[in-house]
Protein backbone atom coordinates (compact mmCIF):
# COMPACT_ATOMS: atom_id res chain seq x y z
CA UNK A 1 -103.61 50.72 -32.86
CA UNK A 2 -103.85 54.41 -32.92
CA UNK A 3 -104.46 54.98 -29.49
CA UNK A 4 -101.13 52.54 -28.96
CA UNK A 5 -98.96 54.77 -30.82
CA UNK A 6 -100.41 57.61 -29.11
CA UNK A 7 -99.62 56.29 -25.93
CA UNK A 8 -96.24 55.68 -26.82
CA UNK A 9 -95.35 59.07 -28.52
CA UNK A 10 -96.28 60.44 -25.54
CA UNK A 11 -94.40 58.51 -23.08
CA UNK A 12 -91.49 59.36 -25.11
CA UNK A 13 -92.38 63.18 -24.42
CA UNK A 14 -92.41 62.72 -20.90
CA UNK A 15 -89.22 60.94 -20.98
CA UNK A 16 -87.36 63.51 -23.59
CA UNK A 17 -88.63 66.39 -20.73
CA UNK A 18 -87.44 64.51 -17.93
CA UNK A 19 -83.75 63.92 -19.38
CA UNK A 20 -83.60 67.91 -20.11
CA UNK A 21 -84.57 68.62 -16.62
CA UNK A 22 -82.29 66.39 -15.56
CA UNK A 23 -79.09 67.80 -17.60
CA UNK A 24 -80.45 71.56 -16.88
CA UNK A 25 -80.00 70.19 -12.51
CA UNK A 26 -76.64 69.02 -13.63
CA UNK A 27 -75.17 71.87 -15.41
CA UNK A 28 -76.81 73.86 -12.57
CA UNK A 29 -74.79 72.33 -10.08
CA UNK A 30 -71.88 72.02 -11.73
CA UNK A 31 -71.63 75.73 -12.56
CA UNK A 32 -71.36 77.07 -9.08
CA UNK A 33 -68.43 74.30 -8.62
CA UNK A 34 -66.24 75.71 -11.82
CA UNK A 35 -67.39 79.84 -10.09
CA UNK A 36 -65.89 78.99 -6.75
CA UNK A 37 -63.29 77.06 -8.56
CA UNK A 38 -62.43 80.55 -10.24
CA UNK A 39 -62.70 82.42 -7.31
CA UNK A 40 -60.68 80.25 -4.93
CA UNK A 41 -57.72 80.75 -7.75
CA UNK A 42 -57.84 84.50 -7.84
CA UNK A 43 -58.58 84.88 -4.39
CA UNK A 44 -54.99 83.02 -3.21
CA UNK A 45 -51.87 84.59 -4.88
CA UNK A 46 -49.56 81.40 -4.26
CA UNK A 47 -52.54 79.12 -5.55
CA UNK A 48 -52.30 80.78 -8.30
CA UNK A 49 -48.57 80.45 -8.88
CA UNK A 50 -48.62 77.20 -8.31
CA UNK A 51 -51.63 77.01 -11.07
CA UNK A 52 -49.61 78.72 -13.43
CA UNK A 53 -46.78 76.56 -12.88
CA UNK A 54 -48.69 73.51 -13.16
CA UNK A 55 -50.06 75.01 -16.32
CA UNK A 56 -46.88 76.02 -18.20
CA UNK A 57 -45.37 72.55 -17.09
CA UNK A 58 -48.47 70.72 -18.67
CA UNK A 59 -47.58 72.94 -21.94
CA UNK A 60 -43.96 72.41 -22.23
CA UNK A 61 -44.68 68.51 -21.79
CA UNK A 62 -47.19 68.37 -24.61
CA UNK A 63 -44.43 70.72 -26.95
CA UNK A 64 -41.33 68.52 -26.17
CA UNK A 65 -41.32 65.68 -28.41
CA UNK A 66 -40.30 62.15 -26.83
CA UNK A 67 -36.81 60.94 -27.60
CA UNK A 68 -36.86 58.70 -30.28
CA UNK A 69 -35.59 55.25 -29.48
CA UNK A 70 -32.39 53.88 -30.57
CA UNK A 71 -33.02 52.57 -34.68
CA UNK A 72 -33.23 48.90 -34.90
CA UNK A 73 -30.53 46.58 -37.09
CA UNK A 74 -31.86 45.90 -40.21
CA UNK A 75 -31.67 42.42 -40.72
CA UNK A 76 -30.40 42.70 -43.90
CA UNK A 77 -27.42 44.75 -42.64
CA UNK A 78 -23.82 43.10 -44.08
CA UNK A 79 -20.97 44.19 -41.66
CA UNK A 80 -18.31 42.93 -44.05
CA UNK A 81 -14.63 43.07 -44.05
CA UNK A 82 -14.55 46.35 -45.73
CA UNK A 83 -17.06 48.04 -43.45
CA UNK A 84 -14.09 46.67 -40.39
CA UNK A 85 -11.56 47.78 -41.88
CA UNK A 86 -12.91 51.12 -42.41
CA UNK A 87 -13.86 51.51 -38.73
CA UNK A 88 -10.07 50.57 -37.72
CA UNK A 89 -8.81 53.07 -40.24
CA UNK A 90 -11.32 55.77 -38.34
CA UNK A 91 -10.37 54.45 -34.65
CA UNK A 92 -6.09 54.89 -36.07
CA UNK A 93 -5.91 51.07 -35.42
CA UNK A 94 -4.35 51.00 -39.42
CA UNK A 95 -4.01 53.73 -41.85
CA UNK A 96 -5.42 53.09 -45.09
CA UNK A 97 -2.22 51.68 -46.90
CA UNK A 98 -2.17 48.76 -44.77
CA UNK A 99 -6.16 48.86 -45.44
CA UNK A 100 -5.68 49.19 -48.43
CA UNK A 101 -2.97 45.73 -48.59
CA UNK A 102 -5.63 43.49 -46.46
CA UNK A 103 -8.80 44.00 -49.20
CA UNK A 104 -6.05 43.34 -51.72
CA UNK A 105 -5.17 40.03 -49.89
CA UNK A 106 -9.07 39.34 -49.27
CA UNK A 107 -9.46 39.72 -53.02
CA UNK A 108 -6.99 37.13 -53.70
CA UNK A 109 -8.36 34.61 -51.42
CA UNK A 110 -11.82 35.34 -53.46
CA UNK A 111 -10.62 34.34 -56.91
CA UNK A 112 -8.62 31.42 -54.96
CA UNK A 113 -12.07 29.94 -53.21
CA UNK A 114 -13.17 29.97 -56.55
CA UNK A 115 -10.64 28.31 -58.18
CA UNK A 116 -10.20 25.73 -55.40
CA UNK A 117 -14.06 24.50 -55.79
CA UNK A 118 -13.66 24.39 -59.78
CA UNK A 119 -10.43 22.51 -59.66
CA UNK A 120 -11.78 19.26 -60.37
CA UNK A 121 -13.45 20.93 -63.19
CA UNK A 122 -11.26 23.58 -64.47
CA UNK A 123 -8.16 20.63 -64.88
CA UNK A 124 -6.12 22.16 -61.56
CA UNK A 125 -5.77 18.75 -60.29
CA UNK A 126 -2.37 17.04 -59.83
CA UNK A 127 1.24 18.09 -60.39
CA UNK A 128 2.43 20.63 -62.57
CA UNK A 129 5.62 19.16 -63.39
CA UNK A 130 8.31 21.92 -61.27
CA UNK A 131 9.33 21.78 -57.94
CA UNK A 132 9.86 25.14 -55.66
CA UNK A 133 13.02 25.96 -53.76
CA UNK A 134 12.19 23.53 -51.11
CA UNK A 135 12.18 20.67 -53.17
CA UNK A 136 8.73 19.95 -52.99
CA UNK A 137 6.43 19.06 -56.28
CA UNK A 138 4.28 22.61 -56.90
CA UNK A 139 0.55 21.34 -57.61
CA UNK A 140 -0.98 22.87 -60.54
CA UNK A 141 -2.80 25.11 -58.01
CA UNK A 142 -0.13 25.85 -56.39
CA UNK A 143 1.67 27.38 -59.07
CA UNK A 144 -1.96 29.95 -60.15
CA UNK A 145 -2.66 30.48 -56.36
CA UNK A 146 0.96 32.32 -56.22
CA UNK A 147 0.17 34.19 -59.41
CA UNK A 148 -3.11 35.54 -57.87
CA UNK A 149 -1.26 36.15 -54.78
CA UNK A 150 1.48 38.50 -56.59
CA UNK A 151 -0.81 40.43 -58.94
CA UNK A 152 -3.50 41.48 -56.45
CA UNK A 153 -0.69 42.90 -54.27
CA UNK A 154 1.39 43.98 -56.82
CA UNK A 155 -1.54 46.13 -58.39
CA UNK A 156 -2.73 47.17 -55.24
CA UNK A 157 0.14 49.81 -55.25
CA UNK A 158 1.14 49.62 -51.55
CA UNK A 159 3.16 46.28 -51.44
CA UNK A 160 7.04 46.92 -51.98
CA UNK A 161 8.23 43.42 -51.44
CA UNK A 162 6.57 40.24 -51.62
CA UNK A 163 8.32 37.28 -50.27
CA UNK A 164 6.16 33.62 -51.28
CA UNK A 165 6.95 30.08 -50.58
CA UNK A 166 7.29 29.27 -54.38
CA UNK A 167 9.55 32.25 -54.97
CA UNK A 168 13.44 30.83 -54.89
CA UNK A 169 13.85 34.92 -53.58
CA UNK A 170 11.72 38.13 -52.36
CA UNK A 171 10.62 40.13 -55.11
CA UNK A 172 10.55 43.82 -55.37
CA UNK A 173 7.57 45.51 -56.51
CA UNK A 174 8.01 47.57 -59.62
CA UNK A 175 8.82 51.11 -58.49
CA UNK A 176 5.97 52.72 -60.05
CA UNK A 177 3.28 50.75 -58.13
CA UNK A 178 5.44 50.26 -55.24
CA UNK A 179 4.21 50.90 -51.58
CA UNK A 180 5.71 50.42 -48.40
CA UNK A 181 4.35 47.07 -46.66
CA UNK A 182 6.11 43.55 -47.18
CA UNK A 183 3.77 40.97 -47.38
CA UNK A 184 5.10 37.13 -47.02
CA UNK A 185 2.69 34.14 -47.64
CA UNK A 186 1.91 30.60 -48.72
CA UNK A 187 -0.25 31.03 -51.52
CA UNK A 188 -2.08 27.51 -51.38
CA UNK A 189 -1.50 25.19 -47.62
CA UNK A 190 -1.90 21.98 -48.15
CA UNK A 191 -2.00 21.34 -51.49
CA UNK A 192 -1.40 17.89 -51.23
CA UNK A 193 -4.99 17.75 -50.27
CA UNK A 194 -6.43 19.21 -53.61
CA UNK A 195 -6.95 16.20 -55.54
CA UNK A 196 -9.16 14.81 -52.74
CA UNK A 197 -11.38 17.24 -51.86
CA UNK A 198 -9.81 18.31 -48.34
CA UNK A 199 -10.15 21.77 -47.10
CA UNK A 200 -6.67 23.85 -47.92
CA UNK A 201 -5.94 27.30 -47.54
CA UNK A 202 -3.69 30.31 -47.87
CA UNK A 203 -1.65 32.17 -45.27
CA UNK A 204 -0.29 35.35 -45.11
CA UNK A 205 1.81 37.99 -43.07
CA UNK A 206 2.56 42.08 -43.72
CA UNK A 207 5.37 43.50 -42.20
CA UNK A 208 6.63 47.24 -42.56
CA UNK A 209 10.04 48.40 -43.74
CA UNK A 210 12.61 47.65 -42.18
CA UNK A 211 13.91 51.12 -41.40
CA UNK A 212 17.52 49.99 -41.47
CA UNK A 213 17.01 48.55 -44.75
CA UNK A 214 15.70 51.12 -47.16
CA UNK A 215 15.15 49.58 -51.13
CA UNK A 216 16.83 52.21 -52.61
CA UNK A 217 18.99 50.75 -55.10
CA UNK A 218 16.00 49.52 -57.95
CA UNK A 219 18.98 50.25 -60.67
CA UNK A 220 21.38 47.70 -59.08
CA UNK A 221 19.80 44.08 -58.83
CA UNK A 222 22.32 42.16 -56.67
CA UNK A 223 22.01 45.12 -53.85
CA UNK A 224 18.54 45.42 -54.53
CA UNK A 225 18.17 41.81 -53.81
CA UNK A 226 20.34 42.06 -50.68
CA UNK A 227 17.98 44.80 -49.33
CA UNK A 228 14.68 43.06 -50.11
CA UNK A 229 16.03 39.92 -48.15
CA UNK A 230 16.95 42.30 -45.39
CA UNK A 231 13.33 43.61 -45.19
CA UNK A 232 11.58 40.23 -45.28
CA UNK A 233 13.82 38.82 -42.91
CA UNK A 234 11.87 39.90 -39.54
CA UNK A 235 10.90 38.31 -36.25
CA UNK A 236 7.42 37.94 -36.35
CA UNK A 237 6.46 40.40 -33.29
CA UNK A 238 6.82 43.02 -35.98
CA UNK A 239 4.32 42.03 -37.56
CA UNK A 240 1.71 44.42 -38.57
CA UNK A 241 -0.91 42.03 -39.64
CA UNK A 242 -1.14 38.57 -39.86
CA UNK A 243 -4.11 35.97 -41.17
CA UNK A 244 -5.13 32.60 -43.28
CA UNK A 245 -8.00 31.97 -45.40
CA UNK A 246 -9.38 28.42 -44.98
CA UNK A 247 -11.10 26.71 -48.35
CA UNK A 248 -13.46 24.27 -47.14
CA UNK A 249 -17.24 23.76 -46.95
CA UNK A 250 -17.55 27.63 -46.25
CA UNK A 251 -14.35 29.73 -47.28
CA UNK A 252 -13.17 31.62 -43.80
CA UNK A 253 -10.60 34.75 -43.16
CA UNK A 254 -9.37 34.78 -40.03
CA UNK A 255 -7.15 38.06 -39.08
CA UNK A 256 -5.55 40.02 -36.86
CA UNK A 257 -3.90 43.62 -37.09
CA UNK A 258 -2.83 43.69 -33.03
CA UNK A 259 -6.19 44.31 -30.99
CA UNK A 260 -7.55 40.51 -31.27
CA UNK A 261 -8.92 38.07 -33.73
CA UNK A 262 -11.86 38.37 -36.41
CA UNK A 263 -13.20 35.79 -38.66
CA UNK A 264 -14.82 37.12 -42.03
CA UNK A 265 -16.90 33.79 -43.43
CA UNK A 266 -17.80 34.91 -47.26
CA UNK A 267 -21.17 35.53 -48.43
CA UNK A 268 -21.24 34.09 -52.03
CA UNK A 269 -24.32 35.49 -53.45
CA UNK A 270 -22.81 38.89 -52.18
CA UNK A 271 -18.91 38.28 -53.12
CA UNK A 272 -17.89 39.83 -49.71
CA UNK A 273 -16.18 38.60 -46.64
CA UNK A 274 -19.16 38.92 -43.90
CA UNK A 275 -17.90 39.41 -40.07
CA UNK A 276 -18.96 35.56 -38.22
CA UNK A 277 -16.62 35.41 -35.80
CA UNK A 278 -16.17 38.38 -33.44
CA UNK A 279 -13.25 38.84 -31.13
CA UNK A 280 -12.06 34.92 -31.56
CA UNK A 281 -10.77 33.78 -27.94
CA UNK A 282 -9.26 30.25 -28.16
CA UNK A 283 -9.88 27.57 -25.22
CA UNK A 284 -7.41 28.05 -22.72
CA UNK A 285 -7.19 24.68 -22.42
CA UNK A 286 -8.59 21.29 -25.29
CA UNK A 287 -7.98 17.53 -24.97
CA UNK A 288 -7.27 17.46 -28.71
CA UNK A 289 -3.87 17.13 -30.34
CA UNK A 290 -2.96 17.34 -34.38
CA UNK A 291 0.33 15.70 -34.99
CA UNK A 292 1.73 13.64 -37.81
CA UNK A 293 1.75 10.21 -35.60
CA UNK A 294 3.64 8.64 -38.63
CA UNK A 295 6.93 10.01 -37.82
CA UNK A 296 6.83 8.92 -34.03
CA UNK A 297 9.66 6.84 -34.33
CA UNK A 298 11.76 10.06 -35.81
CA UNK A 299 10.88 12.10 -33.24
CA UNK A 300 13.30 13.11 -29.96
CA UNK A 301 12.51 10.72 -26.80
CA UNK A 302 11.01 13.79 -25.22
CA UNK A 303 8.35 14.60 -27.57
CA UNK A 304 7.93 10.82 -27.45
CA UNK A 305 7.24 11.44 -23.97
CA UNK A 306 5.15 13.85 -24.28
CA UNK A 307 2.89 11.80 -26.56
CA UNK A 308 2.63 8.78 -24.65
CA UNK A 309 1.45 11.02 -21.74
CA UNK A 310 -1.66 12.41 -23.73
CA UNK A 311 -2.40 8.79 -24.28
CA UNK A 312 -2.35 7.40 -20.88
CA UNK A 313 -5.77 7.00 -19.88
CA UNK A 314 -5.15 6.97 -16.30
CA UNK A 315 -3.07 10.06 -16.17
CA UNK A 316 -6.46 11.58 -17.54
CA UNK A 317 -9.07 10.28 -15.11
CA UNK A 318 -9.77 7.35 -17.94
CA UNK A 319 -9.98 9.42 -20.89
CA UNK A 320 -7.06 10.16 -22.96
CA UNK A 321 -6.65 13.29 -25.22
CA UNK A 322 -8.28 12.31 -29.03
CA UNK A 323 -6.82 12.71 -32.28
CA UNK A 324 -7.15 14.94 -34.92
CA UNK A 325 -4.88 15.21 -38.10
CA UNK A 326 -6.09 16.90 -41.50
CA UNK A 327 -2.24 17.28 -43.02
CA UNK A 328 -3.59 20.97 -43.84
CA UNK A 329 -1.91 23.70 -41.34
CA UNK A 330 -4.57 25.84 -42.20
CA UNK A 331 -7.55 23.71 -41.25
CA UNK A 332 -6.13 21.73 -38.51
CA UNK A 333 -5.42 25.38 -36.91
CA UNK A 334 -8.62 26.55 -37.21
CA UNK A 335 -10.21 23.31 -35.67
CA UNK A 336 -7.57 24.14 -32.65
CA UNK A 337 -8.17 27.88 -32.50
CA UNK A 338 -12.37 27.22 -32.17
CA UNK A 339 -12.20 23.76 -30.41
CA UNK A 340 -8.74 24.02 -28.09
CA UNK A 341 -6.04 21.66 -28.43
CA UNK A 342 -2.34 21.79 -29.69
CA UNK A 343 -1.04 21.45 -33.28
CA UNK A 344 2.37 20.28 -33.20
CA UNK A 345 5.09 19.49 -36.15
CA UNK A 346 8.21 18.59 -34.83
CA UNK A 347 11.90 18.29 -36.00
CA UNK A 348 12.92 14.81 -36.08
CA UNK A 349 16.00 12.51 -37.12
CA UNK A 350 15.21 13.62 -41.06
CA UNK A 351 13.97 16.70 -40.48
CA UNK A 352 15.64 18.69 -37.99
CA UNK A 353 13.51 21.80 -37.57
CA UNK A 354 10.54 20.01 -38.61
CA UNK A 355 9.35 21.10 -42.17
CA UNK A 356 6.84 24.19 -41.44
CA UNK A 357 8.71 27.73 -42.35
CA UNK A 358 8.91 30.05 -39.79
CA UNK A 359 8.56 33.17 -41.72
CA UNK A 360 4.90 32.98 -43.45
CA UNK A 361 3.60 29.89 -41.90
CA UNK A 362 5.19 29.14 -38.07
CA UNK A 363 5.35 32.96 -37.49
CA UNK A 364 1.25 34.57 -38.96
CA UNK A 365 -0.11 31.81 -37.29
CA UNK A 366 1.89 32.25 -33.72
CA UNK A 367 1.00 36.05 -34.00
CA UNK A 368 -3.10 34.92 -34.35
CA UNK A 369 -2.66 32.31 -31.62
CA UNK A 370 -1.41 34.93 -28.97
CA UNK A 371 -3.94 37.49 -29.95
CA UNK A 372 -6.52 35.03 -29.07
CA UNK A 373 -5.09 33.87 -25.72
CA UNK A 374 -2.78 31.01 -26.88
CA UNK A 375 0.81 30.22 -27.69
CA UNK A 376 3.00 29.30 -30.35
CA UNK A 377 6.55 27.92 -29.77
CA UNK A 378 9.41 25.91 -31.00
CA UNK A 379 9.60 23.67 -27.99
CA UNK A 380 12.18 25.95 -26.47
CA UNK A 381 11.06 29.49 -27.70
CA UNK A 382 8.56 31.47 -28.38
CA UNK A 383 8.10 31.25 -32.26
CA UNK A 384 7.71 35.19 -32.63
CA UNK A 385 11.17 35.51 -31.06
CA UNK A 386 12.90 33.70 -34.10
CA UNK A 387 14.78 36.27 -36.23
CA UNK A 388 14.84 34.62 -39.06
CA UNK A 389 18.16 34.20 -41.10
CA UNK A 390 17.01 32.93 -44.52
CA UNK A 391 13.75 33.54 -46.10
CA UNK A 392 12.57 30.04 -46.30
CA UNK A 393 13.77 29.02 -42.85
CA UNK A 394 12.07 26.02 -41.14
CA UNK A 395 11.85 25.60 -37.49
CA UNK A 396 9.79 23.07 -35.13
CA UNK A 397 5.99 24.34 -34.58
CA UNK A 398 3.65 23.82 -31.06
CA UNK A 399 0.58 26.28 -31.48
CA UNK A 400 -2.63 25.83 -29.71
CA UNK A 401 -3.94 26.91 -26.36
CA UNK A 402 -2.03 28.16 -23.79
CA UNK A 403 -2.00 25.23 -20.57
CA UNK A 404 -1.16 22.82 -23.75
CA UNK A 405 1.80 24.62 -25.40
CA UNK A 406 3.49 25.28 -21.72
CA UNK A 407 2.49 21.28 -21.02
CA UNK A 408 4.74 20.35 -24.24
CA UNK A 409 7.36 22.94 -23.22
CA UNK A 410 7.58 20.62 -19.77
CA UNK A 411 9.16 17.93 -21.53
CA UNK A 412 11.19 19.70 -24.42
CA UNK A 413 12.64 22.46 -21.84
CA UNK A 414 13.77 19.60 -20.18
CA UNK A 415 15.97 18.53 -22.72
């Protein structure tokens, strides 16, 4: 066993010697290889140049840090309706009154969602005994939803005359919270609807001063009132701003300030309005219509014609256009604006200009519909052309995509 070990410590020696002769060769060769190496680089001025070069370039690479790449998104990142507006305020889209006007509308439709999904609850349900200038019974809701309406933009302090479907008149903003924007709306669309559970919404449009019609006369209330009803009364291509907040399974602001439309869906566990719908371009065309089929036989022969033509299956390659009626302007719009189709509430033998008021329903919604490629018209004209005369002034409505509207116009130009 000894002479085993023996044996093997020594064949280890023997190898040990061998590998250190064997690295001594190496490093004996490669020596003379790094000498000429030196000697062919001072022996050649351009080599050596072009060494130097090569060596400063190899230092400035390892001292220049790499560009860092472009920071990802959290996914957590909100970009709400306050972050938007902000950005418009920066790019001189709006200043910040008119900002300021929009969150104060936004808030409003906040404490509105929630009162619309406690109504049941909360006793909002049903009539609350009154009826508004129109001669319509005001819904219990109807009567709070204008009363959250007119203190968020009274309080905001840039509203100087609020015009509202249940106000017999425009009212002046106090003078010492008084601003300079005019703000028209339907506080609650749809009301009817409450009591069974079907989406509703508000609608809203912001106007500025009429610069022939200054308020200036706070101290005398007739020519106050005279002034205020000069203000409100504008076609609705001057409008600044124009939007609707839909209450249904999700609550929805859809706006536009005159560079396209945006839909905000809010973020309950947050409280704020969340961008969902970018740059909203409705269908230029949608075989869809919303009308109030009950009052065909009311209705002129040629938007009788009109209707009978969407329903002719052979006109349509064997399928006519479908139908689609929620009695909410507000949500039968939206369906339109998303899906394509026309909406459509015409006069008719009791109704003459239909029953929709141009200057915070018929006119906000036109101005969306054009911003997102579509039209809104009377049958004859193009709705934002209406000067109004009266506040609550009703005319016919035809609002959807664009090949539909001018399809309708066909048959009502005609007469």
């Amino acid at each position: 066993m000894a002479a085993t070990m023996l044996r093997s410590s020594t064949q280890s020696g023997i190898a040990a010697k061998a590998g250190r002769k064997e690295a001594v060769s190496v490093r004996a060769v490669a020596q003379p290889q790094r000498q000429a190496g030196a000697a062919s680089v001072f022996s050649s001025s351009s080599s050596g140049a072009a060494a130097r070069r090569g060596v400063v370039a190899q230092a400035t690479a390892v001292a220049t840090p790499a560009a860092k790449p472009a920071a990802k998104t959290s996914q957590y990142e909100l970009f709400t309706l306050t972050t938007w507006l902000l950005k418009e305020e920066m790019k001189g889209t709006i200043d910040g009154e008119l900002a300021t006007v929009i969150s104060s509308v936004s808030l409003a439709c906040k404490q509105i969602a929630s009162l619309v999904n406690r109504a049941g609850i909360s006793n909002l349900t049903g009539v609350a005994g009154n009826q508004n200038v129109q001669g319509e019974d005001q819904k219990k809701l109807d009567v709070v939803s204008n009363e959250v309406f007119k203190n968020c933009l009274a309080s905001c302090g840039r509203t100087g005359v609020i015009a509202s479907e249940e106000e017999d008149q425009p009212v002046a903003v106090e003078e010492t919270y008084s601003g300079n924007y005019i703000v028209v709306f339907d506080p609650l669309d749809g009301s009817s609807n409450i009591d069974a559970g079907i989406s509703v919404g508000s609608i809203f449009g912001i106007y500025e001063p009429s610069e022939e019609c200054p308020i200036d006369a706070m101290d005398d209330p007739q020519k106050m009132m005279e002034q205020c009803v000069m203000n409100v009364c504008q076609p609705g291509s001057r409008l600044k701003c124009a939007g609707y907040c839909l209450y249904s399974s999700s609550t929805i602001m859809v706006l536009t300030i005159g560079n396209g439309v945006f839909g905000f869906t809010l973020d309950p566990l947050v409280g704020e309005f969340v961008l969902t719908h970018p740059n909203v371009q409705i269908p230029e065309v949608g075989k869809i219509y919303s009308f109030n089929e009950g009052n065909y036989g009311l209705w002129d022969d040629s938007v009788k014609a009109y209707m009978d033509s969407l329903k002719d299956p052979k006109k349509w390659d064997g399928k006519p256009y479908s139908a689609r009626y929620i009695g909410s302007l507000v949500g039968d719009f939206h369906r339109t604006l998303l899906y394509g189709g026309i909406y459509g509430y015409p006069g008719d033998a009791k109704n003459k200009n239909g029953k929709l008021r141009l200057l915070y329903e018929c006119a906000p919604m036109s101005f969306i519909a054009e911003q997102a490629g579509g039209l809104g018209s009377t049958g004859q004209e193009r709705v934002l052309d209406v000067n109004p005369e009266k506040v609550h002034q009703r005319v016919p409505l035809f609002i959807g995509s664009k090949k539909e509207v001018e399809y309708l116009e066909s048959f009502t130009k005609k007469h």
